[in-house]
N, C-alpha and C. Protein backbone atom coordinates (compact mmCIF):
# COMPACT_ATOMS: atom_id res chain seq x y z
N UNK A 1 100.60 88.87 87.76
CA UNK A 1 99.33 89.31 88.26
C UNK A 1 98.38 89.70 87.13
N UNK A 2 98.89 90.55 86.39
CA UNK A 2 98.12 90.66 85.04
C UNK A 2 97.98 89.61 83.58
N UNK A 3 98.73 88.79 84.26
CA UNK A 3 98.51 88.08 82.69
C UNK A 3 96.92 87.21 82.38
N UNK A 4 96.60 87.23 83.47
CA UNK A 4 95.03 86.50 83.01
C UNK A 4 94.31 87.31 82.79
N UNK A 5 94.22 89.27 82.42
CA UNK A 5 93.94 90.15 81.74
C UNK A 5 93.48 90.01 80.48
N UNK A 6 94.39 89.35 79.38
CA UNK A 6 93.82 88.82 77.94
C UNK A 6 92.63 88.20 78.22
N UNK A 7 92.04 87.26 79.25
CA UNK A 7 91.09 86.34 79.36
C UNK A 7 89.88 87.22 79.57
N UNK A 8 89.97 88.83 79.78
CA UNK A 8 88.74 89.11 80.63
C UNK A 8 88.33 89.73 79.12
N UNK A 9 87.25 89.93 79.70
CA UNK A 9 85.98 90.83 79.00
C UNK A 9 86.13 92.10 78.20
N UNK A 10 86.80 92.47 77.18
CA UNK A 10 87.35 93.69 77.11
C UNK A 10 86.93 95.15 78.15
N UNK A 11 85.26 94.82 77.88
CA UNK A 11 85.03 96.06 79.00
C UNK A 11 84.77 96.04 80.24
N UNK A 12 86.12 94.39 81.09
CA UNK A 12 86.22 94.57 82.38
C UNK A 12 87.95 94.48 82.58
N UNK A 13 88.55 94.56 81.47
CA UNK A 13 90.11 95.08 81.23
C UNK A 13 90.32 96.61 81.01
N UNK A 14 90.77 96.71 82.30
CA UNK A 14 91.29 98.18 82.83
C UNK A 14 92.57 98.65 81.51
N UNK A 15 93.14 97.67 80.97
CA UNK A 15 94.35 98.04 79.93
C UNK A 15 93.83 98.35 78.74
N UNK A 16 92.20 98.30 78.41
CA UNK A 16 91.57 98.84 77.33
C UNK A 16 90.96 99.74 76.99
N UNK A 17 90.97 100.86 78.25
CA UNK A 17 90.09 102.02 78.85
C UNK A 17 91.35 102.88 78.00
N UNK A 18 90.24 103.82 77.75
CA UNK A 18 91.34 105.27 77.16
C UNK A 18 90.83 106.61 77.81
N UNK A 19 91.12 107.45 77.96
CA UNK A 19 90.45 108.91 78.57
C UNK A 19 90.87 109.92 77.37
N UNK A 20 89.50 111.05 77.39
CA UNK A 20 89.43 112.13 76.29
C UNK A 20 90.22 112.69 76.62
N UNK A 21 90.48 112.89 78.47
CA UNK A 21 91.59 113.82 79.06
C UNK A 21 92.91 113.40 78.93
N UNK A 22 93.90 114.71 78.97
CA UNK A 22 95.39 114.49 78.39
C UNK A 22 95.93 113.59 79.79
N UNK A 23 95.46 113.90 80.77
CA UNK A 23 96.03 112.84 81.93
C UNK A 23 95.71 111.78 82.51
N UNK A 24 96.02 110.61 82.37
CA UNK A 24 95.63 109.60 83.16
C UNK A 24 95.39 109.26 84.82
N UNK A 25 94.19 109.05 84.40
CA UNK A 25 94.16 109.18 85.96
C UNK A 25 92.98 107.94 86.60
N UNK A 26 93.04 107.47 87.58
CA UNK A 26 92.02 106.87 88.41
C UNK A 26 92.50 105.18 87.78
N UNK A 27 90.99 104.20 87.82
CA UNK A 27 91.40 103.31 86.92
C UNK A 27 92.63 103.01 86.19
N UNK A 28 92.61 103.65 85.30
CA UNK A 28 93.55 104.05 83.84
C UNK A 28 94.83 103.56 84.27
N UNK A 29 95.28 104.85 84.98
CA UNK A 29 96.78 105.26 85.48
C UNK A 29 96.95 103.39 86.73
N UNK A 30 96.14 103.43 87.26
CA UNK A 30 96.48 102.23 88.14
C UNK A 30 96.78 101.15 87.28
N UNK A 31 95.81 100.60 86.53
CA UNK A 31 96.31 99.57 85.57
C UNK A 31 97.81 99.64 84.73
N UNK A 32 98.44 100.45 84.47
CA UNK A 32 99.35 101.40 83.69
C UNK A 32 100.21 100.80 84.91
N UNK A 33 100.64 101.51 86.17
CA UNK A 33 100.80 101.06 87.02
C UNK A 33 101.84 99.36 87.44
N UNK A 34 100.82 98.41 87.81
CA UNK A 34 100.52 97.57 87.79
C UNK A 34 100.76 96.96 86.31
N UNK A 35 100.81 97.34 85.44
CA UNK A 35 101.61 96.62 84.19
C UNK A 35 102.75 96.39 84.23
N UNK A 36 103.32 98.24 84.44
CA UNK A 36 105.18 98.27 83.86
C UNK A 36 105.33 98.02 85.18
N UNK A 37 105.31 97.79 86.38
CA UNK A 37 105.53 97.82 87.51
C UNK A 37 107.12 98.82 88.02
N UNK A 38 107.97 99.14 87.02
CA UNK A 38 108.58 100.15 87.44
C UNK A 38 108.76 101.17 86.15
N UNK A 39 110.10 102.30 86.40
CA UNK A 39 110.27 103.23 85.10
C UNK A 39 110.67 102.62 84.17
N UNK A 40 109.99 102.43 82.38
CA UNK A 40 110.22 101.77 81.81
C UNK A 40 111.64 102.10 80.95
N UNK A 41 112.53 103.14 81.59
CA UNK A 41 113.99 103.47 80.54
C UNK A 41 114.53 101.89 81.47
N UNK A 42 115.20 101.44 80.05
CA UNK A 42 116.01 100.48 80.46
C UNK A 42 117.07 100.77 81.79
N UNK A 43 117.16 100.08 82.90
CA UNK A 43 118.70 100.06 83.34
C UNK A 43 117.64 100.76 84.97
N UNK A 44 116.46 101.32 84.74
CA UNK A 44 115.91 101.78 85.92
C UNK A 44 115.12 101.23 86.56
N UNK A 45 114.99 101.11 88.25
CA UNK A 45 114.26 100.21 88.61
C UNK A 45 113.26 100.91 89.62
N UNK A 46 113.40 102.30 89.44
CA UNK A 46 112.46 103.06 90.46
C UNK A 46 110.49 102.44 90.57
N UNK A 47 110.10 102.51 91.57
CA UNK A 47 108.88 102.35 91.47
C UNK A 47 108.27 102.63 90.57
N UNK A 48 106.77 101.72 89.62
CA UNK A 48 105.81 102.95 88.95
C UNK A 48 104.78 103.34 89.93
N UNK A 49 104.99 102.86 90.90
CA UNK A 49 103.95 103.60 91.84
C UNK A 49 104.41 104.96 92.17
N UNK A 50 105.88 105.81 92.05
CA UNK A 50 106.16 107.08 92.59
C UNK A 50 106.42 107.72 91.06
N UNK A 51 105.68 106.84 89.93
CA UNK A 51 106.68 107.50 88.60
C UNK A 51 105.62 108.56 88.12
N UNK A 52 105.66 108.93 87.07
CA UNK A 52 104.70 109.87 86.05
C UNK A 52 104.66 108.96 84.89
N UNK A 53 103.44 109.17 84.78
CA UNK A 53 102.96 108.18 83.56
C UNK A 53 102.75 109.33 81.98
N UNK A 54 103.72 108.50 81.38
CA UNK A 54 104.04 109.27 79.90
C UNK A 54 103.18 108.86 79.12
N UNK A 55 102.94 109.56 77.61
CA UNK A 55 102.59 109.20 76.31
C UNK A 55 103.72 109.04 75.69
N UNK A 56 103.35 107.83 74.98
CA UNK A 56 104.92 107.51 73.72
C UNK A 56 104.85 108.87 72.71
N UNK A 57 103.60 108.80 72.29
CA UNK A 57 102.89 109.69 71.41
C UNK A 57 102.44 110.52 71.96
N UNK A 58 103.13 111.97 71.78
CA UNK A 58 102.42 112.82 72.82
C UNK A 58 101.42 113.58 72.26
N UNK A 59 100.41 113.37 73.68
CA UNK A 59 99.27 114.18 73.86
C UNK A 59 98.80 114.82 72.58
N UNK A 60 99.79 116.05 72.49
CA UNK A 60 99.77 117.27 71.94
C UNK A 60 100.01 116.59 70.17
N UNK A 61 100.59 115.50 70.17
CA UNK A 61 100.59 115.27 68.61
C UNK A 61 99.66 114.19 68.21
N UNK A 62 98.75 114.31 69.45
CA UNK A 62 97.59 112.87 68.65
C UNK A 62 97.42 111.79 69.38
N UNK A 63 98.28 111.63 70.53
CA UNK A 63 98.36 110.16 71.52
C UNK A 63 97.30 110.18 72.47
N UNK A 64 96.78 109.38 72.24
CA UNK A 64 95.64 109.18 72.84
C UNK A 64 96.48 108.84 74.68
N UNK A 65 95.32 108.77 74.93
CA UNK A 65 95.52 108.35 76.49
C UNK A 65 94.73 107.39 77.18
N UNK A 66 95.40 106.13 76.37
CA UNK A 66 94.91 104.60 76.25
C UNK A 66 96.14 104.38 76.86
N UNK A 67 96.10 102.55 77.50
CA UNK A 67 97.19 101.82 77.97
C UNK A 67 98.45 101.42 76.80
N UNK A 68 97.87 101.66 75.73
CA UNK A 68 98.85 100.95 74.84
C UNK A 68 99.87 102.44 74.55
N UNK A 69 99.58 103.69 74.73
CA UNK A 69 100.43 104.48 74.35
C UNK A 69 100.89 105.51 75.75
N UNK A 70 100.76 104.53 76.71
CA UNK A 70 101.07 105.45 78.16
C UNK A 70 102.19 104.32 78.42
N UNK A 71 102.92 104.67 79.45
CA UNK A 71 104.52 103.88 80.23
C UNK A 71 104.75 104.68 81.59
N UNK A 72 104.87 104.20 82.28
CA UNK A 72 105.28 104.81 83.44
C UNK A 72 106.84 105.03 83.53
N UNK A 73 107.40 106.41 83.60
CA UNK A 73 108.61 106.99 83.93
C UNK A 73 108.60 107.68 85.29
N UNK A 74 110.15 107.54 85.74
CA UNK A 74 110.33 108.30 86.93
C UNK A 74 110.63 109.93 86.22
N UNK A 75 110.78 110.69 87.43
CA UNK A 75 110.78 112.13 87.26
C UNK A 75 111.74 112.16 86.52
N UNK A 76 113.30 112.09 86.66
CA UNK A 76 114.56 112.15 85.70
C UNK A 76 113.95 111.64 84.15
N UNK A 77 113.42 110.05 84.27
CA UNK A 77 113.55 110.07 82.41
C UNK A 77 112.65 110.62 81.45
N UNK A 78 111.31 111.10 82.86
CA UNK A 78 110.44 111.97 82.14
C UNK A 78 111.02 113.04 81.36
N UNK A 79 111.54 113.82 81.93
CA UNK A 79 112.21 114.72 81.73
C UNK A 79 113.73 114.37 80.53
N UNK A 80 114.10 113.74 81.12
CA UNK A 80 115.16 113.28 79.75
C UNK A 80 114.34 113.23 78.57
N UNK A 81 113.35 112.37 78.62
CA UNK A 81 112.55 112.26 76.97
C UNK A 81 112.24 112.99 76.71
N UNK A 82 111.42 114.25 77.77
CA UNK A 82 110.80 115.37 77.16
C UNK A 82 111.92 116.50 76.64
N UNK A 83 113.15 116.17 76.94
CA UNK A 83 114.16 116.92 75.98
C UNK A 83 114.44 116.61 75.01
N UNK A 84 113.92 115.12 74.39
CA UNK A 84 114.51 114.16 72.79
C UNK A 84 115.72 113.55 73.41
N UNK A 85 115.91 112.76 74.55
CA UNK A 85 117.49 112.67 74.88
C UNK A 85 117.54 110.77 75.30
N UNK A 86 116.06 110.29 75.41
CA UNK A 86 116.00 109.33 76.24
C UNK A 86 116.21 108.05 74.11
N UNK A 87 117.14 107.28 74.90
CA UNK A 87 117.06 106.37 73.71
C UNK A 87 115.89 105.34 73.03
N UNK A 88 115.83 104.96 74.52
CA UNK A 88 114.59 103.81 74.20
C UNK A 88 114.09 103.29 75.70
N UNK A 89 112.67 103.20 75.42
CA UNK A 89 111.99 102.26 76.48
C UNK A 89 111.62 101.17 76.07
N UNK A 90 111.74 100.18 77.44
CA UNK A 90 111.03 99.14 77.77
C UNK A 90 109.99 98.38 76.62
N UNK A 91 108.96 98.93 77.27
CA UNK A 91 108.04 98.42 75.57
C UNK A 91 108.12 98.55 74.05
N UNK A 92 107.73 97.80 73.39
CA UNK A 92 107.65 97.71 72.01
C UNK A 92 107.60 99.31 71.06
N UNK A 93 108.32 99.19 70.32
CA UNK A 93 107.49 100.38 69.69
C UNK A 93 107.62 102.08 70.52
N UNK A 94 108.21 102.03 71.43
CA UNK A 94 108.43 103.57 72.02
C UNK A 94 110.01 103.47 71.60
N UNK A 95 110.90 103.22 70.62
CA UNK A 95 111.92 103.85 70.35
C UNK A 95 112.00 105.60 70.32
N UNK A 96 112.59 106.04 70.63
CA UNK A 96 112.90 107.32 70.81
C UNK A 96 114.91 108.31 70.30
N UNK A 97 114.86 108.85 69.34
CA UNK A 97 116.25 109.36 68.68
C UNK A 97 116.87 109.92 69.97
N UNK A 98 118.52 110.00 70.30
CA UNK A 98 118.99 110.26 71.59
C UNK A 98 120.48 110.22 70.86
N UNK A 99 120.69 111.49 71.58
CA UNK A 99 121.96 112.54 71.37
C UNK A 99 122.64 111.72 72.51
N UNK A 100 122.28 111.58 73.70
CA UNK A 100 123.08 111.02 74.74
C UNK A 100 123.46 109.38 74.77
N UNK A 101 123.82 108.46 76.21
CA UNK A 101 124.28 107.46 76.79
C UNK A 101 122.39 107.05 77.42
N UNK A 102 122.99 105.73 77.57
CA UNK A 102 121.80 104.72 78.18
C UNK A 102 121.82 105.71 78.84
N UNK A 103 120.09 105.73 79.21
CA UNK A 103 119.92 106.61 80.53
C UNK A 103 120.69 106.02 82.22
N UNK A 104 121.02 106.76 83.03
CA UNK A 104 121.81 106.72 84.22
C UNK A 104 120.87 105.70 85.18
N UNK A 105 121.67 105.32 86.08
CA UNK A 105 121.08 104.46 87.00
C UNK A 105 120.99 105.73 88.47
N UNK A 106 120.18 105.03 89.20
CA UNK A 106 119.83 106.29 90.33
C UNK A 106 121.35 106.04 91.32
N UNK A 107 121.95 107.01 91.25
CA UNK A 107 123.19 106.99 91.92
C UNK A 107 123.17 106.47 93.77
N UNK A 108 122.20 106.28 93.92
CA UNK A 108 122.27 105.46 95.26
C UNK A 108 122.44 103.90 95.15
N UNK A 109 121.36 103.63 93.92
CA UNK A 109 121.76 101.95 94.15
C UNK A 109 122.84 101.78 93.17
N UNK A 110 123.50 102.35 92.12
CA UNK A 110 124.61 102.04 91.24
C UNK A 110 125.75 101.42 91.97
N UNK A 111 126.09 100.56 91.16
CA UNK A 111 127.24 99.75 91.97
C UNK A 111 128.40 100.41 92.21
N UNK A 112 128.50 101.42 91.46
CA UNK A 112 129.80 102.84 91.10
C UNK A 112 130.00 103.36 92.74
N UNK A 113 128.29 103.39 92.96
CA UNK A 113 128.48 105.10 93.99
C UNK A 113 129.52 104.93 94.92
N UNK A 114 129.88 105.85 95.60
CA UNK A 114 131.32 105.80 96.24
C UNK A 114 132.56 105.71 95.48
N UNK A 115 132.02 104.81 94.36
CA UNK A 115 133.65 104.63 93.77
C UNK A 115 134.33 105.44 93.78
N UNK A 116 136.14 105.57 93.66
CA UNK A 116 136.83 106.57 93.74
C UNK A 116 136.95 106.89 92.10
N UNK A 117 136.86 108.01 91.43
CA UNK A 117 136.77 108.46 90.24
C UNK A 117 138.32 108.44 89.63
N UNK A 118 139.02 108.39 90.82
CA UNK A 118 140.49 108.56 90.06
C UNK A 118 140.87 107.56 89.68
C-alpha cells in the first residue's frame, strides 16, 4: 500500500512529516502505522494499530519525532526496551544491547501454549 510513497511529493508524504512534540500523533502516528503494520520486535505479530509508537532515539536524548526514528511497539516490548532488555527491531539501524532472549511471543498464539512443561 505504501510503496508508491517514494513517488509522491515530499510534502504530500506523510513518512516525511516530523513533530516539535515528543508524541506522535494525528497524520504522523497513522502513517507510522500503516508502514510497520505490526510490533516491530522480531517474532511479534500484534497489531500497530493497538501498539505505542516508540523513538529508536529517544525523545529525551535528541530523537526527533519524524517517521524515520519512530516504530510501532506493543505495550510488553515497549516496555522491555524501555528497560535496555529488547535486542533488536525490525528496521534498520534500531539495534538495541539486551541482557535477555528474543523477545517472547504473545502466549495465546505461541505454538507452546498449553504445552505440558514437564
Amino acid at each position: 500500500m505504501l510503496q508508491g510513497t517514494a513517488k509522491l511529493p515530499a510534502a504530500q508524504n506523510l513518512l516525511n512529516r516530523s513533530s516539535a512534540a515528543r508524541f506522535a500523533g494525528g497524520k504522523l502516528k497513522e502513517a507510522v502505522v500503516l508502514r510497520d503494520g505490526t510490533c516491530q520486535a522480531y517474532g511479534c505479530t500484534r497489531p500497530a494499530h493497538s501498539a505505542e509508537i516508540d523513538h529508536r532515539i529517544p525523545h529525551e536524548r535528541g530523537g526527533k519525532t519524524a517517521a524515520e526514528n519512530l516504530q510501532a511497539l506493543c505495550k510488553e516490548h515497549h516496555d522491555i526496551k524501555s528497560h535496555g532488555l529488547l535486542l533488536q527491531t525490525k528496521r534498520a539501524g534500531a539495534r538495541q544491547t539486551s541482557r535477555a532472549g528474543p523477545p517472547r511471543t504473545d502466549p495465546v498464539t505461541s505454538p507452546l501454549a498449553g504445552a505440558d512443561p514437564g
